[in-house]
Protein backbone atom coordinates (compact mmCIF):
# COMPACT_ATOMS: atom_id res chain seq x y z
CA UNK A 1 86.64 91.98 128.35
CA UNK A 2 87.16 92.87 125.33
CA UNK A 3 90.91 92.95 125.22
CA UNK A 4 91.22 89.61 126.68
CA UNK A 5 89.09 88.19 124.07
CA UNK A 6 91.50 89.59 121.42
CA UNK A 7 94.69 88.46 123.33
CA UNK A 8 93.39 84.72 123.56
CA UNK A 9 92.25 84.81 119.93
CA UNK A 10 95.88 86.30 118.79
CA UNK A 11 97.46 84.12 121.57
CA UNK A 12 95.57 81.17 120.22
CA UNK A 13 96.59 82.17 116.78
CA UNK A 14 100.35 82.86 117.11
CA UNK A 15 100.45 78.88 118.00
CA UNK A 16 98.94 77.97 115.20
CA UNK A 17 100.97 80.10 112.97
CA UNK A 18 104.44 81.09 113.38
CA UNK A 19 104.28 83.95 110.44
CA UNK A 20 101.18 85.60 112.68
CA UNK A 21 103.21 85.58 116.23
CA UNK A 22 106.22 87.55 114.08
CA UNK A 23 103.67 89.72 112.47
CA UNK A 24 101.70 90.72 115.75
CA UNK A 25 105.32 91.30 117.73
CA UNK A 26 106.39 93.72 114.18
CA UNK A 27 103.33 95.51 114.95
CA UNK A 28 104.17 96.17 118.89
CA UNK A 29 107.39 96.83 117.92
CA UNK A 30 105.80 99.61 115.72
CA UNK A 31 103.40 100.90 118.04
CA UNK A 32 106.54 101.11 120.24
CA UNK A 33 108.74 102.98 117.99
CA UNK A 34 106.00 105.52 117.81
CA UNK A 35 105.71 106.40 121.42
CA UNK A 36 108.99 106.49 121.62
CA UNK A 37 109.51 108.66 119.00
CA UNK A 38 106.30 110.72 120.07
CA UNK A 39 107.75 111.00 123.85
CA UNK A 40 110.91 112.57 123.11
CA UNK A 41 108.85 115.08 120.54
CA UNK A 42 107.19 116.24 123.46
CA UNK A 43 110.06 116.35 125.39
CA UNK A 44 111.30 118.34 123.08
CA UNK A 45 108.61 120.83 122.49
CA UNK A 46 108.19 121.38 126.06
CA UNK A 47 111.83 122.48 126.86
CA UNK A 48 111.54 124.88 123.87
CA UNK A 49 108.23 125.99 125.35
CA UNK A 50 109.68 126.85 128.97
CA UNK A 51 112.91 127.97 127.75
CA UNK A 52 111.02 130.84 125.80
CA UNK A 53 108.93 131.43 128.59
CA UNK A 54 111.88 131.66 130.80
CA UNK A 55 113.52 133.83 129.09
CA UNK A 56 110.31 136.09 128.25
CA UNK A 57 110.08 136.61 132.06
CA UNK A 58 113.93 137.40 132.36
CA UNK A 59 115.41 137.94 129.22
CA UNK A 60 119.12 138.87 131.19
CA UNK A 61 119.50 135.07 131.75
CA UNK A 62 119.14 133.63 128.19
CA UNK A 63 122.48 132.77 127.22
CA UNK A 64 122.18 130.26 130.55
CA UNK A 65 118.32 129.32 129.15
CA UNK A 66 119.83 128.82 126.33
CA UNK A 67 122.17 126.15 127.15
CA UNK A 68 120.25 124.49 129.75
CA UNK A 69 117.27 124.28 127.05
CA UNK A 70 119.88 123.19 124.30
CA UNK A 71 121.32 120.04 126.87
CA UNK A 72 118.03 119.16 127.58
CA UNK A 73 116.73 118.83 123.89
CA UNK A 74 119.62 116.58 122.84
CA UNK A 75 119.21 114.77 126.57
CA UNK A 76 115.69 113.89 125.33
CA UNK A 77 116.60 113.68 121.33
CA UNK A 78 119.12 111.17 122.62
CA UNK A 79 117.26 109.01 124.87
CA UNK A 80 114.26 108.79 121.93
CA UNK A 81 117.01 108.14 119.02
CA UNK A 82 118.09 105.47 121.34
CA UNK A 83 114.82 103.64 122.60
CA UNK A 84 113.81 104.06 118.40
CA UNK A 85 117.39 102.27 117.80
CA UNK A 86 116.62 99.49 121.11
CA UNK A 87 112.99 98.63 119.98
């Protein structure tokens, strides 16, 4: 109830003032970026997480840990750098 409250008050407010509507989409736009950003951290973290557990529990098969774990990081780098650069 709350939340639609807010959204007709901004919604009702972004009519009335052009400068507000640009300064409520900025701030989407930021909250955005930060997911974004925060999602491919993850991402990130968790493929270095695995990858060390993987090759904890065989260490005979790092070099191919290795390279899987390095293609996914810049899979997941990539796809953050770009929804960062799209938003």
């Amino acid at each position: 109830m709350i939340f639609a409250e807010t959204a007709t008050e901004a919604l009702k407010l972004a009519q009335e003032n052009k400068e507000a509507a640009v300064a409520i989409g900025n701030g989407l736009v930021a909250i955005g970026k930060g997911l974004a950003a925060g999602g491919a951290a993850l991402g990130v973290g968790f493929i270095g997480l695995k990858a060390a557990e993987g090759v904890a529990r065989n260490p005979g098969a790092s070099v191919k840990i290795l390279v899987q774990a390095i293609l996914g990081m810049a899979l997941a780098e990539g796809l953050g750098i770009l929804a960062f650069l799209l938003l």
